[in-house]
Protein backbone atom coordinates (compact mmCIF):
# COMPACT_ATOMS: atom_id res chain seq x y z
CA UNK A 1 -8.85 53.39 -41.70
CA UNK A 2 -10.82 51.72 -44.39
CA UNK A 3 -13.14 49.11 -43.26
CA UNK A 4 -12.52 45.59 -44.12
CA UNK A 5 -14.41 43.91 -47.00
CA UNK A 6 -16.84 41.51 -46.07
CA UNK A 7 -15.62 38.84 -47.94
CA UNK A 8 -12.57 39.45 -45.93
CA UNK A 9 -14.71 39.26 -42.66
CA UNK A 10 -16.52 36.23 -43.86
CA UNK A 11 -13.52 34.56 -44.74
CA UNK A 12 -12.25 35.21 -40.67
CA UNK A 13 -16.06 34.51 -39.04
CA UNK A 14 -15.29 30.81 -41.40
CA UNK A 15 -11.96 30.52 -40.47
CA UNK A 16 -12.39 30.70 -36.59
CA UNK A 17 -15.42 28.56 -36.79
CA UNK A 18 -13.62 25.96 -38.34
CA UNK A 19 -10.00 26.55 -36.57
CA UNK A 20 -7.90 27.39 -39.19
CA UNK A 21 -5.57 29.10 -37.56
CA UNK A 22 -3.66 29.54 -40.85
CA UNK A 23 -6.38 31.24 -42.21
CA UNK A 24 -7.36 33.39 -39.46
CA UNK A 25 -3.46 34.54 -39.39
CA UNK A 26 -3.95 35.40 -43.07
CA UNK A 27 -7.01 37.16 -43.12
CA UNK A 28 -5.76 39.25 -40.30
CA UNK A 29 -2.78 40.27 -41.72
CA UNK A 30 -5.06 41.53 -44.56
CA UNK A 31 -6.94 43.98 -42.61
CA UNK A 32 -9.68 41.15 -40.77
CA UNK A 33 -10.67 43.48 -37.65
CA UNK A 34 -10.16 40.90 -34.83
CA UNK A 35 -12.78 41.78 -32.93
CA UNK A 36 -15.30 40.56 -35.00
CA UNK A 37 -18.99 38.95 -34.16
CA UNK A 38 -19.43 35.21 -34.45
CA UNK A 39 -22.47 33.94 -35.52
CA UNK A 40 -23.50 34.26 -32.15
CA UNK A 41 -23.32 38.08 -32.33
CA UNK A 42 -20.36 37.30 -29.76
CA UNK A 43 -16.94 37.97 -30.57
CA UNK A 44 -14.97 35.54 -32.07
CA UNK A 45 -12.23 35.17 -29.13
CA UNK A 46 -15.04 33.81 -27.50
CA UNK A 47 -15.79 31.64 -30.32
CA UNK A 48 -12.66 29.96 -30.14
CA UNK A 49 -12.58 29.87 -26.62
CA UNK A 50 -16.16 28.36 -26.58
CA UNK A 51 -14.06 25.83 -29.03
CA UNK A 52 -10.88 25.40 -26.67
CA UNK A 53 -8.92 26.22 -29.58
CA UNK A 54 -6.14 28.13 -28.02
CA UNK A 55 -3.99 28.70 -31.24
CA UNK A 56 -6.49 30.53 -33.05
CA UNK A 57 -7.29 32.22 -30.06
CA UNK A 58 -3.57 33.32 -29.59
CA UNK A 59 -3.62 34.50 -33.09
CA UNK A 60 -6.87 36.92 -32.11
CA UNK A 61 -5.40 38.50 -29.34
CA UNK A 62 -1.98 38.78 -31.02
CA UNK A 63 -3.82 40.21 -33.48
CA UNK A 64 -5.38 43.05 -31.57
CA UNK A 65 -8.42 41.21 -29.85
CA UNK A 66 -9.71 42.57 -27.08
CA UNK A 67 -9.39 39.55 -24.19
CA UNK A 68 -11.56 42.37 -21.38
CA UNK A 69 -14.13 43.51 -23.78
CA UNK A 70 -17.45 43.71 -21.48
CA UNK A 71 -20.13 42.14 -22.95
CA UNK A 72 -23.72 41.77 -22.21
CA UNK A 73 -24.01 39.49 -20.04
CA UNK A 74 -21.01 41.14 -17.82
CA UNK A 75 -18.68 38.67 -18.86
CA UNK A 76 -15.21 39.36 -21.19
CA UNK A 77 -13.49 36.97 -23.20
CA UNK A 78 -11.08 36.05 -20.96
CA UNK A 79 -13.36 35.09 -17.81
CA UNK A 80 -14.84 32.59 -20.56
CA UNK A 81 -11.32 31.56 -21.49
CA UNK A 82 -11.12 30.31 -17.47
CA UNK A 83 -14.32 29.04 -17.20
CA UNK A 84 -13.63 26.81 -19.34
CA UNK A 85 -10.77 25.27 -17.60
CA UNK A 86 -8.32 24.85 -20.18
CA UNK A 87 -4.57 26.10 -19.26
CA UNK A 88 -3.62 26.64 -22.96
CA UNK A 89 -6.42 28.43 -23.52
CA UNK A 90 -5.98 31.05 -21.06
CA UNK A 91 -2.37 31.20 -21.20
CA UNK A 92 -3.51 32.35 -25.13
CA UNK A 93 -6.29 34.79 -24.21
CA UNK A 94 -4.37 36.32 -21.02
CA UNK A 95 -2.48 38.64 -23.37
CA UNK A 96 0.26 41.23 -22.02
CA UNK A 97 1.05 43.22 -18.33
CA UNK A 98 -2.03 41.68 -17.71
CA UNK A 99 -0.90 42.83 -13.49
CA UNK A 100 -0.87 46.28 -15.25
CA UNK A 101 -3.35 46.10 -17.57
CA UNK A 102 -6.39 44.10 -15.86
CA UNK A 103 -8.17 46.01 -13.12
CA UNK A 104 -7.85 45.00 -9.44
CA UNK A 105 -11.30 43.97 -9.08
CA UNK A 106 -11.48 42.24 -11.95
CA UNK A 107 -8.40 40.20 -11.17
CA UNK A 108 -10.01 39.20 -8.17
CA UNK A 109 -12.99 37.81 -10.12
CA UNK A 110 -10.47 35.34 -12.48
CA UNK A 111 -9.25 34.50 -9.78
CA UNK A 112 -12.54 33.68 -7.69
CA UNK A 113 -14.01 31.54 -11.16
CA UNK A 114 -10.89 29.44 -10.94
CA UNK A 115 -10.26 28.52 -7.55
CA UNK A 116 -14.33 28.23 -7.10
CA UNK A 117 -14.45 25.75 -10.57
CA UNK A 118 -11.10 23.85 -8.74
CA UNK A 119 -12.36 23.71 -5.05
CA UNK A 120 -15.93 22.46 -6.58
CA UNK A 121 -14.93 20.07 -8.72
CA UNK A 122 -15.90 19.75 -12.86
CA UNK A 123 -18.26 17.41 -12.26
CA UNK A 124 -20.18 19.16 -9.12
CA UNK A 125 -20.13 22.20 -10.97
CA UNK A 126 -21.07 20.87 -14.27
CA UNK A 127 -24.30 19.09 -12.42
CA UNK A 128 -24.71 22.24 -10.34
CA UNK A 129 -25.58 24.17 -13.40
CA UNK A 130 -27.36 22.10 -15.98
CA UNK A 131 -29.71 20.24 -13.03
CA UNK A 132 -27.75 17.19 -14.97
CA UNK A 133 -28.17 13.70 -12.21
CA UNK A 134 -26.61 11.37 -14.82
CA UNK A 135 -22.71 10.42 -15.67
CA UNK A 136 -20.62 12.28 -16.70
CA UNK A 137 -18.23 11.69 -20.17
CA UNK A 138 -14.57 12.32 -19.71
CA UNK A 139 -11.88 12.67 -22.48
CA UNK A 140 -8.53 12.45 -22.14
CA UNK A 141 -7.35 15.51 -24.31
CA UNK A 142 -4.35 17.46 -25.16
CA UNK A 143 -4.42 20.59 -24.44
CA UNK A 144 -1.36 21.52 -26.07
CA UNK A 145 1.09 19.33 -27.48
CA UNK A 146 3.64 21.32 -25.27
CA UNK A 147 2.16 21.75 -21.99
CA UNK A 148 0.75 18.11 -21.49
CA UNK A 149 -2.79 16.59 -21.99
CA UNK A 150 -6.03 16.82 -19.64
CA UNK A 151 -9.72 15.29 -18.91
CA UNK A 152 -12.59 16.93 -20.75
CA UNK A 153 -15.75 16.46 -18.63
CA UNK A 154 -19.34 16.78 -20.25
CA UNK A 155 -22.57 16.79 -18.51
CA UNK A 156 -26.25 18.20 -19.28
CA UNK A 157 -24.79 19.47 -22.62
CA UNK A 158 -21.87 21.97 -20.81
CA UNK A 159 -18.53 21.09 -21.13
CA UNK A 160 -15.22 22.08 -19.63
CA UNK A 161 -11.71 20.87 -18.61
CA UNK A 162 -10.45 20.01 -15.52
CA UNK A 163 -7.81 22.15 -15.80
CA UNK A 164 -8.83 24.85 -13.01
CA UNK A 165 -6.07 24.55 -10.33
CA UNK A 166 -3.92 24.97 -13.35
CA UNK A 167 -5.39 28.01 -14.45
CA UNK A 168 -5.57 29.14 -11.12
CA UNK A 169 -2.13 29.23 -10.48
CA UNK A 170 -1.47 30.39 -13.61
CA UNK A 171 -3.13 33.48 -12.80
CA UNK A 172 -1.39 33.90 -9.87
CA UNK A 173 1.73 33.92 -11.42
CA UNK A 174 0.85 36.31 -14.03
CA UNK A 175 -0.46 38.44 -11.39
CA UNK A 176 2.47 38.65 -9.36
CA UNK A 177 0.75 36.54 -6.58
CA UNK A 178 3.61 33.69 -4.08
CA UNK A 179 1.04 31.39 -2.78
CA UNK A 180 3.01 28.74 -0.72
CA UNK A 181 4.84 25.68 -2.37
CA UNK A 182 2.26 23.46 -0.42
CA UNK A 183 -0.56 25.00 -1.93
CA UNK A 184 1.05 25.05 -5.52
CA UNK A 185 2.04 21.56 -5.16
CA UNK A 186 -1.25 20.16 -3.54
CA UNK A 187 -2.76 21.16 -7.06
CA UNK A 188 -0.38 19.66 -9.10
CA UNK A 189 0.43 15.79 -6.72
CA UNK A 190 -3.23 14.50 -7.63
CA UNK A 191 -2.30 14.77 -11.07
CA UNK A 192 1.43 12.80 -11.43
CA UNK A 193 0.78 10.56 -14.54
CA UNK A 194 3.11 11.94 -17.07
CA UNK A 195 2.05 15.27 -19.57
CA UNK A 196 -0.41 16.09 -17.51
CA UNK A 197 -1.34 19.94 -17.58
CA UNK A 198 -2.15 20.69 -14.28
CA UNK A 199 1.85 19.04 -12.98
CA UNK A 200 3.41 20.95 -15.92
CA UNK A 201 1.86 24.49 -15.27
CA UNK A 202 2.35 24.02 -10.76
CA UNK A 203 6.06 22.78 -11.69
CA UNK A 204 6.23 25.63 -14.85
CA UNK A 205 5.11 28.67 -12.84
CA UNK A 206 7.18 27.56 -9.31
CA UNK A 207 10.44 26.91 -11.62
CA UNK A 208 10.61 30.79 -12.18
CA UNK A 209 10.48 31.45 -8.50
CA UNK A 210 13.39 32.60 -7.47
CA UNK A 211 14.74 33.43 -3.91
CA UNK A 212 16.43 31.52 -0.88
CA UNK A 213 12.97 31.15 0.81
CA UNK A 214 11.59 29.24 -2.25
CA UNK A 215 14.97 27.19 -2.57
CA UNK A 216 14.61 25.87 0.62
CA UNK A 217 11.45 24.32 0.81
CA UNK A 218 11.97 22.94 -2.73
CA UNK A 219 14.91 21.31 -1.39
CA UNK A 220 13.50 20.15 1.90
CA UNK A 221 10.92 17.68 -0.60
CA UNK A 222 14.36 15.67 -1.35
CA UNK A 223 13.52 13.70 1.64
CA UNK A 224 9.53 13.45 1.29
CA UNK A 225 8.14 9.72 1.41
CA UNK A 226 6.13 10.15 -1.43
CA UNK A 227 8.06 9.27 -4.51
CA UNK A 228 5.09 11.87 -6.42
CA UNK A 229 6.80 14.69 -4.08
CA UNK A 230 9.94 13.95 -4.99
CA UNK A 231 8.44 13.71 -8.51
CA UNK A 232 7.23 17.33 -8.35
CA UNK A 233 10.41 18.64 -7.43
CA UNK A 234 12.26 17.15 -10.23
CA UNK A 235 9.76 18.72 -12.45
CA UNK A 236 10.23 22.30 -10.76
CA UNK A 237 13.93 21.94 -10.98
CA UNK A 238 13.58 21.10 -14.75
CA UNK A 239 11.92 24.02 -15.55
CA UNK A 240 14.23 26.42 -13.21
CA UNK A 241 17.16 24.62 -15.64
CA UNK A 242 15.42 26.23 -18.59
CA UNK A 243 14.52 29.69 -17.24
CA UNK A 244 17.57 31.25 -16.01
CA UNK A 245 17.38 34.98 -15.69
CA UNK A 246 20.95 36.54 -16.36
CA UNK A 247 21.22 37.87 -13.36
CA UNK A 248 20.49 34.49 -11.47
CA UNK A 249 22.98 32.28 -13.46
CA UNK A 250 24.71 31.10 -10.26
CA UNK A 251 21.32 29.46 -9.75
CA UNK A 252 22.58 27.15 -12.00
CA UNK A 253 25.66 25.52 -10.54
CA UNK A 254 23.76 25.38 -7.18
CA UNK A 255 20.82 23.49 -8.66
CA UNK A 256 23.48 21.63 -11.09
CA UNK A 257 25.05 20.48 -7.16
CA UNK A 258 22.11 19.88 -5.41
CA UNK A 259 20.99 17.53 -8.31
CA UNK A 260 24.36 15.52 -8.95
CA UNK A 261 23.85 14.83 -5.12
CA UNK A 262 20.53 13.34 -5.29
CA UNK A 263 21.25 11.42 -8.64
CA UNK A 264 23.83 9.44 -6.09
CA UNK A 265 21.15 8.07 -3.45
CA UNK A 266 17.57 8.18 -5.11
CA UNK A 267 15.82 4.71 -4.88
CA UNK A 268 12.81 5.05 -6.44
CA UNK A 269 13.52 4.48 -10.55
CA UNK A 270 10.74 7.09 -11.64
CA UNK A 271 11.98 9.68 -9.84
CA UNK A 272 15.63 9.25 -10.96
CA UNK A 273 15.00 9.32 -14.45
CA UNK A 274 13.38 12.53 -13.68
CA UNK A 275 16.12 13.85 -11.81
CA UNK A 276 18.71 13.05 -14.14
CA UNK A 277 16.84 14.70 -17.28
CA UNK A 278 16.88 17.65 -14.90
CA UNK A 279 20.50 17.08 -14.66
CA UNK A 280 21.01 17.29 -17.61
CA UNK A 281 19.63 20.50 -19.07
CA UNK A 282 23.07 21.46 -17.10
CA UNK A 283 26.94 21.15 -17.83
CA UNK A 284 28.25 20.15 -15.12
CA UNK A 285 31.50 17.99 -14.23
CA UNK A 286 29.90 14.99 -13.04
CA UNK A 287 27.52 14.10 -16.18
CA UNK A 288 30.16 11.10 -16.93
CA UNK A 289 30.41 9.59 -13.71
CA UNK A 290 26.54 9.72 -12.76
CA UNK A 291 26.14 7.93 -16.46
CA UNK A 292 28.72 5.17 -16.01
CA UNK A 293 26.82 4.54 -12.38
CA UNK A 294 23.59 4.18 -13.84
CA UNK A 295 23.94 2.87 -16.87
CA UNK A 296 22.78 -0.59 -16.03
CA UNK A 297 19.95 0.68 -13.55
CA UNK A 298 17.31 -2.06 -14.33
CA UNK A 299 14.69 1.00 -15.14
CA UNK A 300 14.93 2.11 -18.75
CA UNK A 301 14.00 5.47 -18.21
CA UNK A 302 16.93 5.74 -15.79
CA UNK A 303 19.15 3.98 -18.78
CA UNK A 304 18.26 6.69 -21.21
CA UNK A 305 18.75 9.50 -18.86
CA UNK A 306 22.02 8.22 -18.10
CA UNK A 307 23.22 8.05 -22.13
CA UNK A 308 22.91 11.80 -22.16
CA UNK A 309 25.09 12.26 -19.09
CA UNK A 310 27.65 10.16 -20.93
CA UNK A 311 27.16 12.36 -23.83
CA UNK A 312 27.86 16.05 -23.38
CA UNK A 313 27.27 17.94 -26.02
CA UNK A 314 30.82 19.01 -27.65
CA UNK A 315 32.67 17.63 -24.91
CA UNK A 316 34.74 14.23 -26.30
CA UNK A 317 33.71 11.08 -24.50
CA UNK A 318 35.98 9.32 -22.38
CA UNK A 319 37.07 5.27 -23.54
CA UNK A 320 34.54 4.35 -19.99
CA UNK A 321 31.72 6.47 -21.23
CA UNK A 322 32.69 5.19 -25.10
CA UNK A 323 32.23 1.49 -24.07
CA UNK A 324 29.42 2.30 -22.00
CA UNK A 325 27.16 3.55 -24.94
CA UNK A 326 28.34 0.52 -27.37
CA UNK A 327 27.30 -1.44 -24.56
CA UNK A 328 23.71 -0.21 -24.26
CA UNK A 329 23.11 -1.04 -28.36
CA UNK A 330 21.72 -3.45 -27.78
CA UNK A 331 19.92 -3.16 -24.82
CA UNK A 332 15.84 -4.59 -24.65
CA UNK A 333 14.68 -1.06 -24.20
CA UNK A 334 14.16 0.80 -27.85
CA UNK A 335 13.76 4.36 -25.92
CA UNK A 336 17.54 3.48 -24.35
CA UNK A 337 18.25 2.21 -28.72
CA UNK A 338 16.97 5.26 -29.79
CA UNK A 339 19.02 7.61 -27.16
CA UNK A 340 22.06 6.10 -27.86
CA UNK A 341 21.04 6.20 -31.59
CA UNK A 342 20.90 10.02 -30.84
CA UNK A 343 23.69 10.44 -28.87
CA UNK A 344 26.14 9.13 -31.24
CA UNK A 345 25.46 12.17 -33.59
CA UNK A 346 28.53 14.20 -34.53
CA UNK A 347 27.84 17.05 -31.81
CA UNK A 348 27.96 14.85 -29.14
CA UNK A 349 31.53 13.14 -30.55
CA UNK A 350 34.28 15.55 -31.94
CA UNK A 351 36.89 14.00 -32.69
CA UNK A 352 36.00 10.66 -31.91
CA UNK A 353 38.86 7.84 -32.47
CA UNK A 354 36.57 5.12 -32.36
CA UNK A 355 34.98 6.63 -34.98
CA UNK A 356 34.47 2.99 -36.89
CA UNK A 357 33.20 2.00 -34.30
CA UNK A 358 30.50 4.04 -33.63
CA UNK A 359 29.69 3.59 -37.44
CA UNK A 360 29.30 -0.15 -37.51
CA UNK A 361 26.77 0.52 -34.10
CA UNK A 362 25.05 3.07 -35.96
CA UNK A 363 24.55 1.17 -38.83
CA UNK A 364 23.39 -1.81 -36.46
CA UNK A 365 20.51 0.58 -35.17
CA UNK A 366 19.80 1.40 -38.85
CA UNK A 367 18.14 -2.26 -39.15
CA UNK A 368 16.27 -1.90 -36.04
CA UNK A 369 12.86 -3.05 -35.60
CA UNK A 370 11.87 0.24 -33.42
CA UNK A 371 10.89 2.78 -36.40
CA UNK A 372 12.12 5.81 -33.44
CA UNK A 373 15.65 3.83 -33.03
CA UNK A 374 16.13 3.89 -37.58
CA UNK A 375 15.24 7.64 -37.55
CA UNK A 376 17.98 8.55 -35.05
CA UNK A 377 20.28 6.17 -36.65
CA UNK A 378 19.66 7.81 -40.18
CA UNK A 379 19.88 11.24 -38.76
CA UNK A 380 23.26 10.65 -36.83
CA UNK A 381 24.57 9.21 -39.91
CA UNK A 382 23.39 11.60 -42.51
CA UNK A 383 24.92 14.53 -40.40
CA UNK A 384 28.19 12.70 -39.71
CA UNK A 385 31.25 12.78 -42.48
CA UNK A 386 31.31 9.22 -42.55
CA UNK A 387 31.86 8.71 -46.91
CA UNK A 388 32.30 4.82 -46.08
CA UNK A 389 30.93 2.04 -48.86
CA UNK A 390 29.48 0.33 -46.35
CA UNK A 391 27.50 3.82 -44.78
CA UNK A 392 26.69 4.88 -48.59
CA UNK A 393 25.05 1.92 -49.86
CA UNK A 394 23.15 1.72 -46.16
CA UNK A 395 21.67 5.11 -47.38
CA UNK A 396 20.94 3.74 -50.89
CA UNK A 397 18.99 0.77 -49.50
CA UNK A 398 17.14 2.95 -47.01
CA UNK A 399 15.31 4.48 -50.06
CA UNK A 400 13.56 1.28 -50.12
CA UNK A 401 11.84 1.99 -47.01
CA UNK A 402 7.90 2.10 -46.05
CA UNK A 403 8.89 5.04 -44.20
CA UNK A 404 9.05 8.14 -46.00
CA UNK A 405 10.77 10.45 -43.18
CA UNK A 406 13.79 7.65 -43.58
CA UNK A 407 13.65 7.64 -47.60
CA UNK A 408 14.20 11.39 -47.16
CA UNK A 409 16.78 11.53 -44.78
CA UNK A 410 18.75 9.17 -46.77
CA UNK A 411 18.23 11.35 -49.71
CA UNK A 412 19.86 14.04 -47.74
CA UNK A 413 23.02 12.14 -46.54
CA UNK A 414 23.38 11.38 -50.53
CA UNK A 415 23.07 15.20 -51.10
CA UNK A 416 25.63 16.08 -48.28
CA UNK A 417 27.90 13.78 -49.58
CA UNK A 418 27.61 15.38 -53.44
CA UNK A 419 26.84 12.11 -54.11
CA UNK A 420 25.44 11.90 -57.78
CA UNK A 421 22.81 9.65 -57.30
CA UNK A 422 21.10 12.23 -54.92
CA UNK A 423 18.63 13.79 -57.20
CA UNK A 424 17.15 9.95 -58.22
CA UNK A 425 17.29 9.65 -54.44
CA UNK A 426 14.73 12.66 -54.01
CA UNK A 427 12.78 11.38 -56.98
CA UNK A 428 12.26 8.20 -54.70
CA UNK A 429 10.97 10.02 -51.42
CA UNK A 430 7.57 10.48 -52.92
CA UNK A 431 5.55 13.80 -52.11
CA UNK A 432 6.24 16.12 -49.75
CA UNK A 433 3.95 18.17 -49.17
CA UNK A 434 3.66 15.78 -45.41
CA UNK A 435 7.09 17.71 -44.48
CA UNK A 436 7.42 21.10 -42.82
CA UNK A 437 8.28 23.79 -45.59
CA UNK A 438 11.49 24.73 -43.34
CA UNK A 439 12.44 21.63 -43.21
CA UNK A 440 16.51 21.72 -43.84
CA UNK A 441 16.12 18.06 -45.78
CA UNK A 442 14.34 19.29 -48.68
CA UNK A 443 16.84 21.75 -49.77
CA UNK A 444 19.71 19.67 -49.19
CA UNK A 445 20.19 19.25 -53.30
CA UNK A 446 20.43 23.45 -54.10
CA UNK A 447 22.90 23.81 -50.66
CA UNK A 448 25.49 21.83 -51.20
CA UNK A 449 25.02 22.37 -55.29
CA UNK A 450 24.22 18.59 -56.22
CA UNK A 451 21.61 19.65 -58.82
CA UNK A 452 18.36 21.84 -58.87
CA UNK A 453 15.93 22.12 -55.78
CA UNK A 454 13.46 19.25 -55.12
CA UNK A 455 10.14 19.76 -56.46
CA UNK A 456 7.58 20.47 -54.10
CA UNK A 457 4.56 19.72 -56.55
């Protein structure tokens, strides 16, 4: 195999240094060996994980990095990757079969850092091994945008994330290790303020346990006094709704059941709304009913959750659930706005025979004063077949906008509509290079043969 230039491999050494993950895809696509040194003659997986930069990191390893290289000082890549306490992070570096492919005793040691780090505390262990005696600095980070945010500690010039009873359990997940719910869970309770990383990876890794054991002490925390319990199992349940292995589908109706039932008696607000959006990564036949009871709950977050039950997707609304939704238009809330805003899109209404409506609501929302509630609004309406005046020239003022995701999806109802005005329309949304390249809007003139394809200059 030839050996890479080294402009190539200073091109990668830059890249990871300054966490271009772009770049580091590129240059290893080219020929970039992965495993080369940083600056600090150390590889650069550790480079990024001394960085907590997790997507170039995942790039590395899917690259071909080594995450167990042994290095001088005894350590590998991924024991840095945990010590620094960051879930994404060594959910990137972890790699494949890592049950197979890690040794025994060198599980045990990822394991030991972790649960030593967690059982310590950041801070203890921080001062522990700078000498440090004076405050600490703490963050709030994300981590990942997906998996929830988390405190960054510093301390005698070390830093790390308190992420370690995450990573911990993590681990024993990926290592085929059942520790008991109460353990999981006792990791995950301290930490109930919404997105955090340590409740999304306990509730993550315990919503792909599967078994009657498992179901019944999930099920037994129904009952617990402490609404952040009842909290946690939500969560779990959430994440069993999305990870359904095809030979467990039945898991579905039962949890589907077991959730309807609790939707009925639940009296603490938080921990409805968190029930019902577990409810409703289901189909099941009593989305409508469990909408029209809650719809008026006086906690928003209960009112949104309960416009998606009244909205099943391709399923046409009853004239209850219809009136319900107009209803909630106007409600104070612009998260419940928004929902309903999104729920009145054409795959939530086939067929619809109070079409108008739901088009004079829609184009209420449209003049909204919550920016989230007008981008729903203009979405639902651009995909709907609505060729009205009065939905038309509400597109041809929204071009007038500040905002230039709304300028853009109005140029794209025009477009869908072969309206002839759409190319001036595109002309008007300003550059867009701020828009993902796959976005569906900027091609909207070439697909449906309106005129050429916007410019992307």
């Amino acid at each position: 195999m030839t050996a890479p230039s080294p402009d190539l491999t200073d091109r990668l050494v830059s890249a990871v240094v300054s966490r271009d993950a772009a770049t580091v895809r590129s240059c290893l696509e080219q020929g970039a060996a992965p495993d080369t040194l940083g600056p600090d003659g150390l590889p650069l997986l550790c480079t990024a994980a001394a960085g907590f930069d997790h997507l170039t990191a995942e790039i590395l390893v899917e690259g071909g990095a080594d995450p167990d290289r042994e290095l001088a000082d005894g350590s590998t890549p991924l024991l840095r990757a945990v010590d620094t306490g960051s879930p994404a992070l060594v959910a990137a570096v972890l790699g494949d079969a890592p049950r197979l492919r890690v040794p025994e005793a060198s599980r045990r040691q990822l394991l030991g850092l972790a649960r030593h780090w967690y059982e310590i505390g950041v801070v203890e262990e921080l001062r522990r091994r700078t000498g440090a005696a004076g405050a600490a600095v703490t963050l709030r980070m994300d981590d990942t945008h997906d998996d929830g945010a988390i405190d960054e500690i510093s301390l005698g010039g070390l830093t790390a994330r308190a992420g370690h009873g995450a990573v911990l359990t993590y681990l024993e997940w990926r290592f085929g290790l059942l520790p008991p719910l109460s353990e999981v869970m006792a990791r995950a309770v301290p930490h109930a303020e919404d997105g955090d990383s340590n409740w999304y990876f306990a509730s993550y890794c315990l919503g792909r346990r599967r078994g009657p054991r498992i179901w019944s002490e999930l099920t037994a925390l129904r009952r617990h006094p402490d609404p952040k319990h009842r909290r946690f199992l939500a969560s779990v349940l959430w994440h069993r709704g999305t990870s359904v292995p095809v030979d467990r589908a039945s898991d579905v109706v039962g949890d589907a059941d077991f959730l309807a039932s609790w939707a009925r008696d639940e009296p603490d607000g938080h921990v409805l709304a968190d029930v019902l959006g577990a409810y409703n990564n289901s189909d099941h036949p009593g989305q409508e009913a469990i909408g029209l009871r809650h719809a008026d709950h006086p906690d928003p977050r209960v009112r949104r959750e309960a416009a998606f039950c009244l909205s099943r997707e391709r399923t046409a609304r009853s004239a209850a659930a219809e009136s319900a939704l107009l209803d909630m238009v106007r409600d104070p809330d612009p998260d419940v706005r928004a929902t309903v805003a999104q729920v009145f899109a054409p795959r939530f209404a086939p067929d619809n025979p109070l079409a108008p409506a739901i088009r004079d609501a829609l184009l209420l929302l449209l003049a909204d004063d919550a920016l989230r509630v007008r981008r729903n609004a203009a979405e639902s309406l651009a995909l709907s077949d609505d060729r009205t005046t009065p939905v038309l020239n509400a597109f041809l003022a929204l071009l007038d906008d500040d905002n230039e995701d709304l300028r853009l999806e109005a140029a794209f109802a025009l477009a869908r509509r072969g309206d002839p005005r759409a190319e001036q329309a595109y002309e008007r949304v300003g550059p867009v290079d701020a828009f993902s390249e796959h976005d569906h809007r900027l091609f909207a003139l070439w697909r449906y043969g309106v005129g050429g394809q916007p410019d992307r200059a």
